[in-house]
C-alpha atoms as a PDB file:
ATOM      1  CA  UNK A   1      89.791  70.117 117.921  1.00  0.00           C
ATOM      2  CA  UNK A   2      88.479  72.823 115.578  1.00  0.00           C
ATOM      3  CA  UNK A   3      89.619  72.758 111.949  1.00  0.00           C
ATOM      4  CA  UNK A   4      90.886  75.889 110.503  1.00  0.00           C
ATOM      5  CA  UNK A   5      91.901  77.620 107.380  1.00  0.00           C
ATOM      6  CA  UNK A   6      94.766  79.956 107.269  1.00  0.00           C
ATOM      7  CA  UNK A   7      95.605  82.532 104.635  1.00  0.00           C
ATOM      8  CA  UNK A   8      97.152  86.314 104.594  1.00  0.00           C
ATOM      9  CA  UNK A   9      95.707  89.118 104.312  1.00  0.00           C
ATOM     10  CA  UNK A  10      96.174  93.248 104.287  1.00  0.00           C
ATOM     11  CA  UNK A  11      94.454  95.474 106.592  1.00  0.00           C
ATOM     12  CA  UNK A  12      92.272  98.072 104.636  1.00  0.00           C
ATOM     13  CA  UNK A  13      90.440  99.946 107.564  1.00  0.00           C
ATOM     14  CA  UNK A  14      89.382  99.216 111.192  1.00  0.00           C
ATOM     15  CA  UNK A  15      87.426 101.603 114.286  1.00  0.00           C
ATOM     16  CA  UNK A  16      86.028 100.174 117.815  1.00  0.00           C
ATOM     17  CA  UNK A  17      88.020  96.598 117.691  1.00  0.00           C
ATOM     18  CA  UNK A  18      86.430  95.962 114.335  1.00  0.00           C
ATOM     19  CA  UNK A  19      88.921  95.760 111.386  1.00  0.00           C
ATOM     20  CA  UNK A  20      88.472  94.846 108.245  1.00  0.00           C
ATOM     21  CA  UNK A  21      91.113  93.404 105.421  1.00  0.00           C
ATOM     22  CA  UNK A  22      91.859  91.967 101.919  1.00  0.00           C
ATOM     23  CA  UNK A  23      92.931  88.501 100.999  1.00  0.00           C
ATOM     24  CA  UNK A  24      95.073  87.844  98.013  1.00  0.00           C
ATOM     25  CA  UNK A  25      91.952  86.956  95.938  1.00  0.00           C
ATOM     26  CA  UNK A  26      90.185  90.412  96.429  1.00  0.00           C
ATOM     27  CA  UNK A  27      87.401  89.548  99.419  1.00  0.00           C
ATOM     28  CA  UNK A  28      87.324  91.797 102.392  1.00  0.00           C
ATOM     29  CA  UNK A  29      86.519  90.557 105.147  1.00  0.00           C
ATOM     30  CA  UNK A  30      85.992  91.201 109.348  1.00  0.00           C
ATOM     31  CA  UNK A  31      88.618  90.240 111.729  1.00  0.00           C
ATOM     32  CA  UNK A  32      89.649  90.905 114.858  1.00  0.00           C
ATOM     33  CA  UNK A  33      92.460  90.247 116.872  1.00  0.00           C
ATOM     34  CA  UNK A  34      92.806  87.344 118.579  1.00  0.00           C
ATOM     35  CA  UNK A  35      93.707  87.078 122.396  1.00  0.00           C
ATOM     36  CA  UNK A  36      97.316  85.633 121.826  1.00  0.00           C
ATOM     37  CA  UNK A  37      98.331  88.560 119.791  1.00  0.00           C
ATOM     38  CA  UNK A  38      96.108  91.455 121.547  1.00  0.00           C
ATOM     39  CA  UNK A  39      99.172  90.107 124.217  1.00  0.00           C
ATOM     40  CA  UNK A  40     102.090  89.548 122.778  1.00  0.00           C
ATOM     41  CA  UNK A  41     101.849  92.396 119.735  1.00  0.00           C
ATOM     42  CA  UNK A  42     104.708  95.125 120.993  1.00  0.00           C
ATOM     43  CA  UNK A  43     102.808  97.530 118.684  1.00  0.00           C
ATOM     44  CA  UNK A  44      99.567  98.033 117.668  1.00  0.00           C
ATOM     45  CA  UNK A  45      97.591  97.011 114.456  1.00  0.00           C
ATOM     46  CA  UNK A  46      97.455  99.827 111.837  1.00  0.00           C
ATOM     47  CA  UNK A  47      96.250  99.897 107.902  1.00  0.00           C
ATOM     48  CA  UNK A  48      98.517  98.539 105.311  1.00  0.00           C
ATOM     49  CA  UNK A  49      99.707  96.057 108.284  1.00  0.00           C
ATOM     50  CA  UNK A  50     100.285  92.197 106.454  1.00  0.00           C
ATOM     51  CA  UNK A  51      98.491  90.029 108.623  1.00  0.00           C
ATOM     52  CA  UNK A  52      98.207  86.145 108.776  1.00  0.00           C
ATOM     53  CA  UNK A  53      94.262  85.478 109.313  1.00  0.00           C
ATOM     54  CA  UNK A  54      92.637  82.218 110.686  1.00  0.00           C
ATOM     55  CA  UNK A  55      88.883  80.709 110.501  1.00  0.00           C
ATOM     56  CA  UNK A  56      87.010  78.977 112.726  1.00  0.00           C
ATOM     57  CA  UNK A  57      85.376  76.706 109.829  1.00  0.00           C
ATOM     58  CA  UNK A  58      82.426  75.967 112.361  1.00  0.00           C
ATOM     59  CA  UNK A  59      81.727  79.507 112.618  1.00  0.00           C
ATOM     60  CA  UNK A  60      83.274  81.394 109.821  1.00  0.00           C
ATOM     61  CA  UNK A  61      84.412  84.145 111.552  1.00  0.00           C
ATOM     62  CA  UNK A  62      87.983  85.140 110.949  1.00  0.00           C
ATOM     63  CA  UNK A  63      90.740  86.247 113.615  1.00  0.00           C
ATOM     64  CA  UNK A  64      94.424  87.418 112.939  1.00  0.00           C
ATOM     65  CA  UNK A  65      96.481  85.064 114.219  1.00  0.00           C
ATOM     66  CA  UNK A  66      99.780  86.872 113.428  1.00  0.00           C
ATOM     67  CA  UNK A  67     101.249  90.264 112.786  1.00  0.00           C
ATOM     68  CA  UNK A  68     103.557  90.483 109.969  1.00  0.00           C
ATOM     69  CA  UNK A  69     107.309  91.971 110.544  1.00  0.00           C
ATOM     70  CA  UNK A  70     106.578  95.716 108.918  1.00  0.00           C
ATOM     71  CA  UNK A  71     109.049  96.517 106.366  1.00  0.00           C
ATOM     72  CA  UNK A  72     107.933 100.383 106.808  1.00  0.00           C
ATOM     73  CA  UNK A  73     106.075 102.380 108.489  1.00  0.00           C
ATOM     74  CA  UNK A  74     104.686 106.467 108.669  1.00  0.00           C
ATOM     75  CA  UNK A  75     104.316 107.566 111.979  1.00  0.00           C
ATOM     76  CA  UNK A  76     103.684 111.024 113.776  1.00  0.00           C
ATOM     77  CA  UNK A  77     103.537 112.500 117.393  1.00  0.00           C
ATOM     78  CA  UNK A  78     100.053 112.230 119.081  1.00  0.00           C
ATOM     79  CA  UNK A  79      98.038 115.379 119.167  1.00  0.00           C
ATOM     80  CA  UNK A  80      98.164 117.878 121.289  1.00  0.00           C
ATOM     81  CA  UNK A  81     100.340 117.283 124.398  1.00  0.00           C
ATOM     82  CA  UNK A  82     100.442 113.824 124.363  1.00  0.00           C
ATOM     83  CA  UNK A  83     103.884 112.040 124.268  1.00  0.00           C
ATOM     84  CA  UNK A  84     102.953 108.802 122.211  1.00  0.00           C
ATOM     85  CA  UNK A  85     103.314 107.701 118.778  1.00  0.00           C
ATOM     86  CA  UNK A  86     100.515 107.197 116.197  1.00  0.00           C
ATOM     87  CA  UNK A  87     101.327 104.736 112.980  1.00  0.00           C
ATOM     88  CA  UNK A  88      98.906 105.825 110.188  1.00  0.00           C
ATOM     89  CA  UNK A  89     100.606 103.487 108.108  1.00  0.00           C
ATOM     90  CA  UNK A  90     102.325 100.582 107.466  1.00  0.00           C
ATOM     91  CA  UNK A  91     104.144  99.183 104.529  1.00  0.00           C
ATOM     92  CA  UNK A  92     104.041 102.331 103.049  1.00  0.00           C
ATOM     93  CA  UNK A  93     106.937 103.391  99.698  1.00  0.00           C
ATOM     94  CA  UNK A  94     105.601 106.722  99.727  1.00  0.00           C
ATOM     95  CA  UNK A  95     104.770 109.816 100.670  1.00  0.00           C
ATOM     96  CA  UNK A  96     102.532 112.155  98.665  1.00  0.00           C
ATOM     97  CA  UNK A  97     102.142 115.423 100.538  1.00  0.00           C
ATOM     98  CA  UNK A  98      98.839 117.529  98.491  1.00  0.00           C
ATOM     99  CA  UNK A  99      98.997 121.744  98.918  1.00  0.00           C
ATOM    100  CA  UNK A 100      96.603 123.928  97.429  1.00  0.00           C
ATOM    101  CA  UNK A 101      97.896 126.357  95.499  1.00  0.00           C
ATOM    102  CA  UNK A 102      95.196 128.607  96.738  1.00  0.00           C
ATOM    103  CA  UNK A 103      92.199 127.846  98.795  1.00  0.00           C
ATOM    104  CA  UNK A 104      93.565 127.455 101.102  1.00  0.00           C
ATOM    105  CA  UNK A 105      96.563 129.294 100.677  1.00  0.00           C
ATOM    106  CA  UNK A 106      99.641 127.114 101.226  1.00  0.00           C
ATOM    107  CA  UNK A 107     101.078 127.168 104.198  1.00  0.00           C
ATOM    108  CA  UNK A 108     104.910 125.778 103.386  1.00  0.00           C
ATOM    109  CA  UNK A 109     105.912 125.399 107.141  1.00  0.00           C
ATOM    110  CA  UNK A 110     103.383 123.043 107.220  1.00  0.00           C
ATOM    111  CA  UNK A 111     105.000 121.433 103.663  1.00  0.00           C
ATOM    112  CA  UNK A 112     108.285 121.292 105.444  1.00  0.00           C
ATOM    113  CA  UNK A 113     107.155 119.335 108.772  1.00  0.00           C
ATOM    114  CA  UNK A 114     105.151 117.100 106.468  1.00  0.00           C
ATOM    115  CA  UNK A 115     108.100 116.362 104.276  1.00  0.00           C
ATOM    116  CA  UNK A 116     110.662 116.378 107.222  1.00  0.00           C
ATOM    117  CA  UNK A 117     107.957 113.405 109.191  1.00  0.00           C
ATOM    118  CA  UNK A 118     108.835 111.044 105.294  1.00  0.00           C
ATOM    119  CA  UNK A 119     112.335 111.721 105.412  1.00  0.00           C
ATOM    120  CA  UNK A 120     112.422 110.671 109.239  1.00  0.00           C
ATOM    121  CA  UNK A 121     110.762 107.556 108.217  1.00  0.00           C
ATOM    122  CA  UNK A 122     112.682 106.983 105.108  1.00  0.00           C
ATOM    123  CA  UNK A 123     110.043 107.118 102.904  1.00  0.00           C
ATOM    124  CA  UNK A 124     110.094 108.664  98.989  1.00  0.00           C
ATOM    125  CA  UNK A 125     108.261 111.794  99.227  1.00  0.00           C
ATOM    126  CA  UNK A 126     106.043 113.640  96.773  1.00  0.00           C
ATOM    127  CA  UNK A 127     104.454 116.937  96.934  1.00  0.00           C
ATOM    128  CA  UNK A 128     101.208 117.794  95.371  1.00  0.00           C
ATOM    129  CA  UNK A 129     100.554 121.355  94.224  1.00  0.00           C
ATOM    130  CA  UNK A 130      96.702 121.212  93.221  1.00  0.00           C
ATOM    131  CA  UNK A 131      93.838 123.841  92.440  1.00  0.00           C
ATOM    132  CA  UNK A 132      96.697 124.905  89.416  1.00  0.00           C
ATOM    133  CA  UNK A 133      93.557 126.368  87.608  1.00  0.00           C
ATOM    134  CA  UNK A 134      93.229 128.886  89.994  1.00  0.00           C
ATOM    135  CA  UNK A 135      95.940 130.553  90.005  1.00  0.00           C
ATOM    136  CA  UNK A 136      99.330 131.983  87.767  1.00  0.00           C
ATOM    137  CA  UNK A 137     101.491 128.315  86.763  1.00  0.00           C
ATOM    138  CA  UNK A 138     104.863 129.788  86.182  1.00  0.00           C
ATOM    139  CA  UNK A 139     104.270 132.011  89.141  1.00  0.00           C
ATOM    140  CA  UNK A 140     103.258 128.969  91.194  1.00  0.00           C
ATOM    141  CA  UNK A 141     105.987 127.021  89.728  1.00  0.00           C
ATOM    142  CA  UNK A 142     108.571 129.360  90.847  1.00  0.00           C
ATOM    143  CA  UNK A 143     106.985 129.960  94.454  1.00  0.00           C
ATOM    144  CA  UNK A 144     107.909 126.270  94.867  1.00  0.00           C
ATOM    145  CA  UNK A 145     111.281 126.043  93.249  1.00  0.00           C
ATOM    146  CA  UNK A 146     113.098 125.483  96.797  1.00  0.00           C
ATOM    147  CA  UNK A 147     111.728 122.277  96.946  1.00  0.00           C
ATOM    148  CA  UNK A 148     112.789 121.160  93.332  1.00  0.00           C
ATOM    149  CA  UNK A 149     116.217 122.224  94.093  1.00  0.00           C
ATOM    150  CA  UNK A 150     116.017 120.102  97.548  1.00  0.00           C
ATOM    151  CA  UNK A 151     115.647 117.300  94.971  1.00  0.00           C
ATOM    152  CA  UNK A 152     111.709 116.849  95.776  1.00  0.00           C
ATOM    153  CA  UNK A 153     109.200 115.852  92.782  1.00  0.00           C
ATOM    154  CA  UNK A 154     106.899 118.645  92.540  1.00  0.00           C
ATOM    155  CA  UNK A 155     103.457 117.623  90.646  1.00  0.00           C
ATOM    156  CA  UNK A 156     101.247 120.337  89.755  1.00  0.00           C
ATOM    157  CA  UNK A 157      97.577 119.476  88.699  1.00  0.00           C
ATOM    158  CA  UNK A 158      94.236 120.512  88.522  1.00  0.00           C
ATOM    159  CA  UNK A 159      91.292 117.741  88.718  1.00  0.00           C
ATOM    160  CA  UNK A 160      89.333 120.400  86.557  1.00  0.00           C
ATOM    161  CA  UNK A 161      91.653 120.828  83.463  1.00  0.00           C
ATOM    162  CA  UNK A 162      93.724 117.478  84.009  1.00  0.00           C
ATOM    163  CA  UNK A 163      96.644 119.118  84.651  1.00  0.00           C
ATOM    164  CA  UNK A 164      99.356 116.674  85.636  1.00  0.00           C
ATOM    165  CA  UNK A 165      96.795 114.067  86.464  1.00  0.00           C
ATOM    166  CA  UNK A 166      97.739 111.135  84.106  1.00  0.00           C
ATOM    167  CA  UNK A 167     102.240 111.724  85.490  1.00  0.00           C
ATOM    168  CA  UNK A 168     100.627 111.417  89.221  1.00  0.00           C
ATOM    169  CA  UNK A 169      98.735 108.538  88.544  1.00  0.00           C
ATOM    170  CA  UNK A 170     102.198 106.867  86.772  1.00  0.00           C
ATOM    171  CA  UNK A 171     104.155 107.806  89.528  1.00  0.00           C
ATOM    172  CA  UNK A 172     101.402 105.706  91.888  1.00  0.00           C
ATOM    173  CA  UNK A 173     101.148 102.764  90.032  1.00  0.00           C
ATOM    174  CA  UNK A 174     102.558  99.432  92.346  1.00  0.00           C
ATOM    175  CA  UNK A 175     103.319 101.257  94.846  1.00  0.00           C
ATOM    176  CA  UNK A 176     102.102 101.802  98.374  1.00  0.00           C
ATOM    177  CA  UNK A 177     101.111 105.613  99.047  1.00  0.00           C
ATOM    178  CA  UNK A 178     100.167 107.847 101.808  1.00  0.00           C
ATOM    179  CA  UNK A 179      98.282 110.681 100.577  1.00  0.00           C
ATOM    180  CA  UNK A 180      98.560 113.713 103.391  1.00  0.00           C
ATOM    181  CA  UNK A 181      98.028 116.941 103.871  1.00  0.00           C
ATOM    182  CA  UNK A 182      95.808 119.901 105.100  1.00  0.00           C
ATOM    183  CA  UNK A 183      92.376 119.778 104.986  1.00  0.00           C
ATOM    184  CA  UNK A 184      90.232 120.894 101.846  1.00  0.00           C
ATOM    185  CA  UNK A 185      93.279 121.161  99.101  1.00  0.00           C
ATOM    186  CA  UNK A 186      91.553 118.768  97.225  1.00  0.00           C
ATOM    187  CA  UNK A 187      93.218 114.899  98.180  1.00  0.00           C
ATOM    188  CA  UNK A 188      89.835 113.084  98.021  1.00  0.00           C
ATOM    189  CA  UNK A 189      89.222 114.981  94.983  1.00  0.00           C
ATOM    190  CA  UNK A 190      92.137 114.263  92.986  1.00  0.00           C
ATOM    191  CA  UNK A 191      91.988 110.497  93.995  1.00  0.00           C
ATOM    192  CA  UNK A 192      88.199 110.303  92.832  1.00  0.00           C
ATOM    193  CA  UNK A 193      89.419 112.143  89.474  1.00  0.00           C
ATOM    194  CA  UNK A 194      92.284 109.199  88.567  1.00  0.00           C
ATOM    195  CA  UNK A 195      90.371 106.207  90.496  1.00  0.00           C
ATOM    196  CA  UNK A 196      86.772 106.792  89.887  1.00  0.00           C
ATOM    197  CA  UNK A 197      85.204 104.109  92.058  1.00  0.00           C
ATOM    198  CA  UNK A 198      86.809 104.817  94.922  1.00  0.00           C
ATOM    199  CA  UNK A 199      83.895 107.409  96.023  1.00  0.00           C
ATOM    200  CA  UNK A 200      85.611 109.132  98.593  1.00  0.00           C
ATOM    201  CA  UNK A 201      83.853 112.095 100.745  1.00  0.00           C
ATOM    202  CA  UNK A 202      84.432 115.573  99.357  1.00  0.00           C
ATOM    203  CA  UNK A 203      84.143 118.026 101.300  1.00  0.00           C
ATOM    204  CA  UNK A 204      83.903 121.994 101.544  1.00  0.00           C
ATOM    205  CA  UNK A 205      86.799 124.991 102.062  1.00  0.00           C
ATOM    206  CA  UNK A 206      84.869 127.676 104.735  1.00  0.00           C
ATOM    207  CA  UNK A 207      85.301 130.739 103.177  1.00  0.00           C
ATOM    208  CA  UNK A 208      85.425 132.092 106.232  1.00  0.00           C
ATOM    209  CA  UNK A 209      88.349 130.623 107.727  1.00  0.00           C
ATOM    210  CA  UNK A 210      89.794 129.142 104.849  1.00  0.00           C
ATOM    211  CA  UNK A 211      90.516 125.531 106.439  1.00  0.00           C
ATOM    212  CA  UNK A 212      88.494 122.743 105.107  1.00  0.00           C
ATOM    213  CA  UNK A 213      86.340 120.887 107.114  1.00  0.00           C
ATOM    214  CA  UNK A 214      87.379 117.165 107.618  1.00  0.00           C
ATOM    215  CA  UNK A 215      85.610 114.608 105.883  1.00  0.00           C
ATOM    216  CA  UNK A 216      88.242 111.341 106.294  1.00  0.00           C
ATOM    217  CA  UNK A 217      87.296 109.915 109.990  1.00  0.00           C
ATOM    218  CA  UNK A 218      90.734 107.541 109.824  1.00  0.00           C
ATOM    219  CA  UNK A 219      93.228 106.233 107.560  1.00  0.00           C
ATOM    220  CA  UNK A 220      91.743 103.924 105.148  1.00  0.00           C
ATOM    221  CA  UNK A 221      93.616 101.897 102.262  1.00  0.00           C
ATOM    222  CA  UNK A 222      91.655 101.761  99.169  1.00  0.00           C
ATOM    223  CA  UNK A 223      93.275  99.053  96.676  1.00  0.00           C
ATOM    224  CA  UNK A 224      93.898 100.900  93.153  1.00  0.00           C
ATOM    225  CA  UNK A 225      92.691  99.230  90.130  1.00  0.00           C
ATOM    226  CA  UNK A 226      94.565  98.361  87.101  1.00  0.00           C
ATOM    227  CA  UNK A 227      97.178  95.863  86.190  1.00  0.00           C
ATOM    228  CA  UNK A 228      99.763  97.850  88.101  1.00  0.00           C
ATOM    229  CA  UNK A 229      98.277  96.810  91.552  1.00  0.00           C
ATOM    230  CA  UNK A 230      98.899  99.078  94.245  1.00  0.00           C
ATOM    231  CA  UNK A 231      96.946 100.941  97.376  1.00  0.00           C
ATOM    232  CA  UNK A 232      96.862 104.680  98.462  1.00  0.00           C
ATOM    233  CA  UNK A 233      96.111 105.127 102.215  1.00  0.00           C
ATOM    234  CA  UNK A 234      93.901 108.466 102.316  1.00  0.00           C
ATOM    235  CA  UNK A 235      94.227 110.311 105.834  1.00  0.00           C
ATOM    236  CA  UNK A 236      92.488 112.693 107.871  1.00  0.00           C
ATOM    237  CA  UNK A 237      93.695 116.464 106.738  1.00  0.00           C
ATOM    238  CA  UNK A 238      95.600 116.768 109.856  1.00  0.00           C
ATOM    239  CA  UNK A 239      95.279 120.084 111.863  1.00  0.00           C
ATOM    240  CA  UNK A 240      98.156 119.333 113.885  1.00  0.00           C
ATOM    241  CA  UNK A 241     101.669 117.672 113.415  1.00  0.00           C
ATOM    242  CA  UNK A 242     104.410 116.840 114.830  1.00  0.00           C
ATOM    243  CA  UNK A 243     107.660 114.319 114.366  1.00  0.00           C
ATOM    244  CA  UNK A 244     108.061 111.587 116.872  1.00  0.00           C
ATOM    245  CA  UNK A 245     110.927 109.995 118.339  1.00  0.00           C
ATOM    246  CA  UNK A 246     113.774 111.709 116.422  1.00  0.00           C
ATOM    247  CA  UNK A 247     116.315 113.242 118.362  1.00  0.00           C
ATOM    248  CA  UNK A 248     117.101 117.184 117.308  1.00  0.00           C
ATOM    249  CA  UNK A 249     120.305 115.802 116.100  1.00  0.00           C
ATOM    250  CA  UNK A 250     119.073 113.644 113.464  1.00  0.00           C
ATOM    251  CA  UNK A 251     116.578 116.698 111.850  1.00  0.00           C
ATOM    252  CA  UNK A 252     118.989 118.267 109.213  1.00  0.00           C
ATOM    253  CA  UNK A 253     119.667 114.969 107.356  1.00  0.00           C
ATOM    254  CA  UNK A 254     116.025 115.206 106.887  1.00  0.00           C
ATOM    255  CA  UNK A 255     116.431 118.796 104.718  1.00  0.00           C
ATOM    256  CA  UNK A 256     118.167 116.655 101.593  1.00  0.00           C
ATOM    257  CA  UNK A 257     119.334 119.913 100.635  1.00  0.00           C
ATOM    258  CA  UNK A 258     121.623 120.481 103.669  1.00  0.00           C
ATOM    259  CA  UNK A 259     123.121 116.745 102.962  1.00  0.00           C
ATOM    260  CA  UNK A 260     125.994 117.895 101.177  1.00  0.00           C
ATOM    261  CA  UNK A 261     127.183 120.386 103.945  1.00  0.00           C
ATOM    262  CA  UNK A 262     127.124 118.803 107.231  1.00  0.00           C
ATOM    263  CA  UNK A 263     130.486 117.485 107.204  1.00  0.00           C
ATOM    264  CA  UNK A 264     131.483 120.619 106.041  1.00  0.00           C
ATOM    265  CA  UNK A 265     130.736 122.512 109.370  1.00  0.00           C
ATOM    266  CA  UNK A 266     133.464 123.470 111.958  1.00  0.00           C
ATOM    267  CA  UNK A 267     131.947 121.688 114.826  1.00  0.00           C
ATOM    268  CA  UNK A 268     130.839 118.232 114.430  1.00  0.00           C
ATOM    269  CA  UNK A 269     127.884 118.736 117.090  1.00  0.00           C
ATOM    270  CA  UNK A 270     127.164 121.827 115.225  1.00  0.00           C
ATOM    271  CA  UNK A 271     123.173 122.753 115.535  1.00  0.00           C
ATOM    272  CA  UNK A 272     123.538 124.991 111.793  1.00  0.00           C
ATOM    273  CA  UNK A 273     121.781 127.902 113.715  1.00  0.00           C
ATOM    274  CA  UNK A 274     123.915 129.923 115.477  1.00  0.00           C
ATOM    275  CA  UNK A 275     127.438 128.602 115.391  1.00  0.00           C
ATOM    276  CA  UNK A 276     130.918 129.729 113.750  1.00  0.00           C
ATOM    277  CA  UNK A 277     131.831 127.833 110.297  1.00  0.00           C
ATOM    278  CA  UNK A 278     128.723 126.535 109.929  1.00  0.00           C
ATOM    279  CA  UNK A 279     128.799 125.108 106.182  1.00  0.00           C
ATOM    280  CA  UNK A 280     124.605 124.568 105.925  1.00  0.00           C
ATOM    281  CA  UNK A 281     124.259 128.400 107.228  1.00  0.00           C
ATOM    282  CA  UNK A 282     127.276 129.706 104.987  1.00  0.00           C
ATOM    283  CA  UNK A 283     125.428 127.991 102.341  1.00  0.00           C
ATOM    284  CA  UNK A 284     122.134 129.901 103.338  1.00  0.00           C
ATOM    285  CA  UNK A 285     124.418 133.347 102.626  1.00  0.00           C
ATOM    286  CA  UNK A 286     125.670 132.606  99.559  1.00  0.00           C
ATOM    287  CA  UNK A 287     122.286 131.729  98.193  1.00  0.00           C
ATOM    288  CA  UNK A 288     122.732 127.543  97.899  1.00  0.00           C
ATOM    289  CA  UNK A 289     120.294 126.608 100.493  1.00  0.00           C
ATOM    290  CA  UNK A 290     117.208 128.220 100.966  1.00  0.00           C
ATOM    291  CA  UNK A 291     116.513 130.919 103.579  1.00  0.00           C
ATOM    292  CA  UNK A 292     113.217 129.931 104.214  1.00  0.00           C
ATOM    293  CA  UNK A 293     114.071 126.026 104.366  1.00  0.00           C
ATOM    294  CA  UNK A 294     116.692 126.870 106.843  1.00  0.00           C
ATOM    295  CA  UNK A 295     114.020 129.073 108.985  1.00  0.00           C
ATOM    296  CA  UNK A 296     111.874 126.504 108.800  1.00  0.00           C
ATOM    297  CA  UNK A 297     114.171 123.751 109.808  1.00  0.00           C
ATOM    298  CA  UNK A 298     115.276 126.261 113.098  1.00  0.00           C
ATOM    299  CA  UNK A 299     111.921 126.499 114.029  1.00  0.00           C
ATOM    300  CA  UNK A 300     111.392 121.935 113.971  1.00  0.00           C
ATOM    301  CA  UNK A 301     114.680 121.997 115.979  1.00  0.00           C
ATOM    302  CA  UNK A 302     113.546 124.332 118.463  1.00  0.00           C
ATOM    303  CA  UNK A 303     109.917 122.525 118.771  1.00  0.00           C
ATOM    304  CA  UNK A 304     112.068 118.749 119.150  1.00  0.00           C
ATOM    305  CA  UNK A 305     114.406 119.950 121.855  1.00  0.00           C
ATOM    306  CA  UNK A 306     111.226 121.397 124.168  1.00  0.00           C
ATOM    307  CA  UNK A 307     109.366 117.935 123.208  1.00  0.00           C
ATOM    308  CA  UNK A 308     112.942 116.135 124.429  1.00  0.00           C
ATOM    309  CA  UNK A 309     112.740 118.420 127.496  1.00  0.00           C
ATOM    310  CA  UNK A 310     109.329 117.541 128.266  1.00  0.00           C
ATOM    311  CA  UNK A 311     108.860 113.853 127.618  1.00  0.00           C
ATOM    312  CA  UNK A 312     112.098 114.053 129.933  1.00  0.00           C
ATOM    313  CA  UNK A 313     110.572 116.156 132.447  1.00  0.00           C
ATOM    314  CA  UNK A 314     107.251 113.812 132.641  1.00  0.00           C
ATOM    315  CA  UNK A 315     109.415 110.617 132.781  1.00  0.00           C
ATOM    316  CA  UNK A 316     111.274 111.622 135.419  1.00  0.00           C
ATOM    317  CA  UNK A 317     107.596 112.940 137.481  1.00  0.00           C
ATOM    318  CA  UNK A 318     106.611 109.575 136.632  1.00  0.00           C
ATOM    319  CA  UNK A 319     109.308 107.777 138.020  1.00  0.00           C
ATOM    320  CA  UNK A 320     109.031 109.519 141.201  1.00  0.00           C
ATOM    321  CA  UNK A 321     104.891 108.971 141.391  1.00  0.00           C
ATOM    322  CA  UNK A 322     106.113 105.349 141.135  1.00  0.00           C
END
């Protein structure tokens, strides 16, 4: 009988079968899965996943013998017209969603699915308004004042002057983050500016198009230093996304703004769009909620009920292929 060594580990990073994770006294090291979970796991291995690992003291490889129960997790729809679910993280406390305040210009819809995807998950969001040198701060400050009266955290730094750096780092210390966001606002940046060490890719904003051109291939979880512990999981900018798995009916507790109001409302199936005594959209009128939250929020509910309608529409053609 072989003799092995047990011990538990995080996953950091993986790509082709190939993962790679950290045991409680700092080493990272190569695993892979082995066959007994590969079939019995009812969900696949991500980063930030707590794994139980196993060696093979003959040939000191390591395997992971068991997936630990996730007590979080930040997922998203697949891209394009797919109908699965990605996990780009597990074990995550929160989420820190990065905006430039120009170049590129900010694109809030995009700040509002981003935000909505946390809340869905349950997860503490943060956003991130960077690049501050570049531009007016009090006229930056009030362009994002909707989400400070939604009750969000708004940061706004600079990696250049220091702006806000040393509050972002405090508000990162023990915890588990997800930094997200478009490309080329500056997330690799402002992580190499309060972590130097980590060395993460920077890359370029096209001046022609104004997107930034990826330079994160997958999620990886970098380990901060400092007494404080903690890990950041730094993500692909993300061209595309899209909530997963949450029924249009469960979208406007994810606007914390609208939380106070949906009791409120005449009809208790009410959609806060279009019908009578609607408290969220009497709210809008009289200046409580924000109209361009609530547009935004319309325009998730409409894209959820035609993903419902589809992923209903192909499991029904699949049930009759079968």
């Amino acid at each position: 009988m072989t003799d092995q060594v047990s011990l538990h580990a995080v996953v950091l990073h993986g790509t082709g079968g190939v993962w790679h994770a950290r045991t409680g006294d700092g080493r990272v090291v190569p695993v892979s899965l082995s066959g007994r979970v590969k079939n019995a796991s009812s969900f696949k291995l991500a980063v930030g996943d707590n794994v139980a690992l196993e060696e093979d003291t003959r040939g000191g490889s390591w395997r992971i013998s068991e997936i630990l129960p996730r007590r979080s997790q930040l997922t998203r729809r697949e891209p394009g017209a797919g109908f699965g679910e990605r996990v780009l993280a597990a074990n995550v406390d929160q989420v820190v969603v990065v905006m430039a305040a120009i170049k590129p210009e900010p694109h809030l819809r995009m700040l509002d699915r981003f935000l909505a995807i946390a809340e869905a998950n349950e997860l503490l969001p943060r956003v991130v308004i960077n690049k501050i040198d570049l531009v007016d701060e009090e006229g930056t400050f009030h362009r994002f004042a909707d989400y400070r009266h939604a009750g969000y955290t708004v940061h706004l730094t600079s990696v250049k002057t220091g702006r806000g750096m040393n509050e972002l780092r405090q508000a990162m210390d023990g915890f588990v983050s997800v930094y997200t966001g478009p490309s080329g606002v500056g997330k690799s940046s402002l992580l190499n500016a309060m972590y130097p060490g980590l060395n993460l890719r920077v890359g370029e904003i096209s001046e022609s198009v104004q997107k930034g051109r990826h330079t994160t291939v997958g999620g990886l979880l970098h380990p901060l230093p400092g007494a404080a512990g903690g890990y950041v999981v730094d993500t692909p900018g993300l061209r595309e996304v899209g909530l997963w798995g949450l029924p249009p009916a469960d979208l406007p507790a994810c606007f914390p703004e609208f939380r106070a109001y949906l009791r409120e409302c005449r009809f208790a199936d009410c959609t806060h769009i279009a019908e009578p005594g609607c408290a969220v959209r009497a709210a809008v009128e009289s200046g409580q909620v924000s109209r361009a939250r609530h547009e935004s929020y319309a325009k998730l509910r409409g894209e959820l009920g035609e993903a419902e309608e589809a992923l209903a529409s192909y499991t029904r053609r699949d049930g009759r292929r079968r």
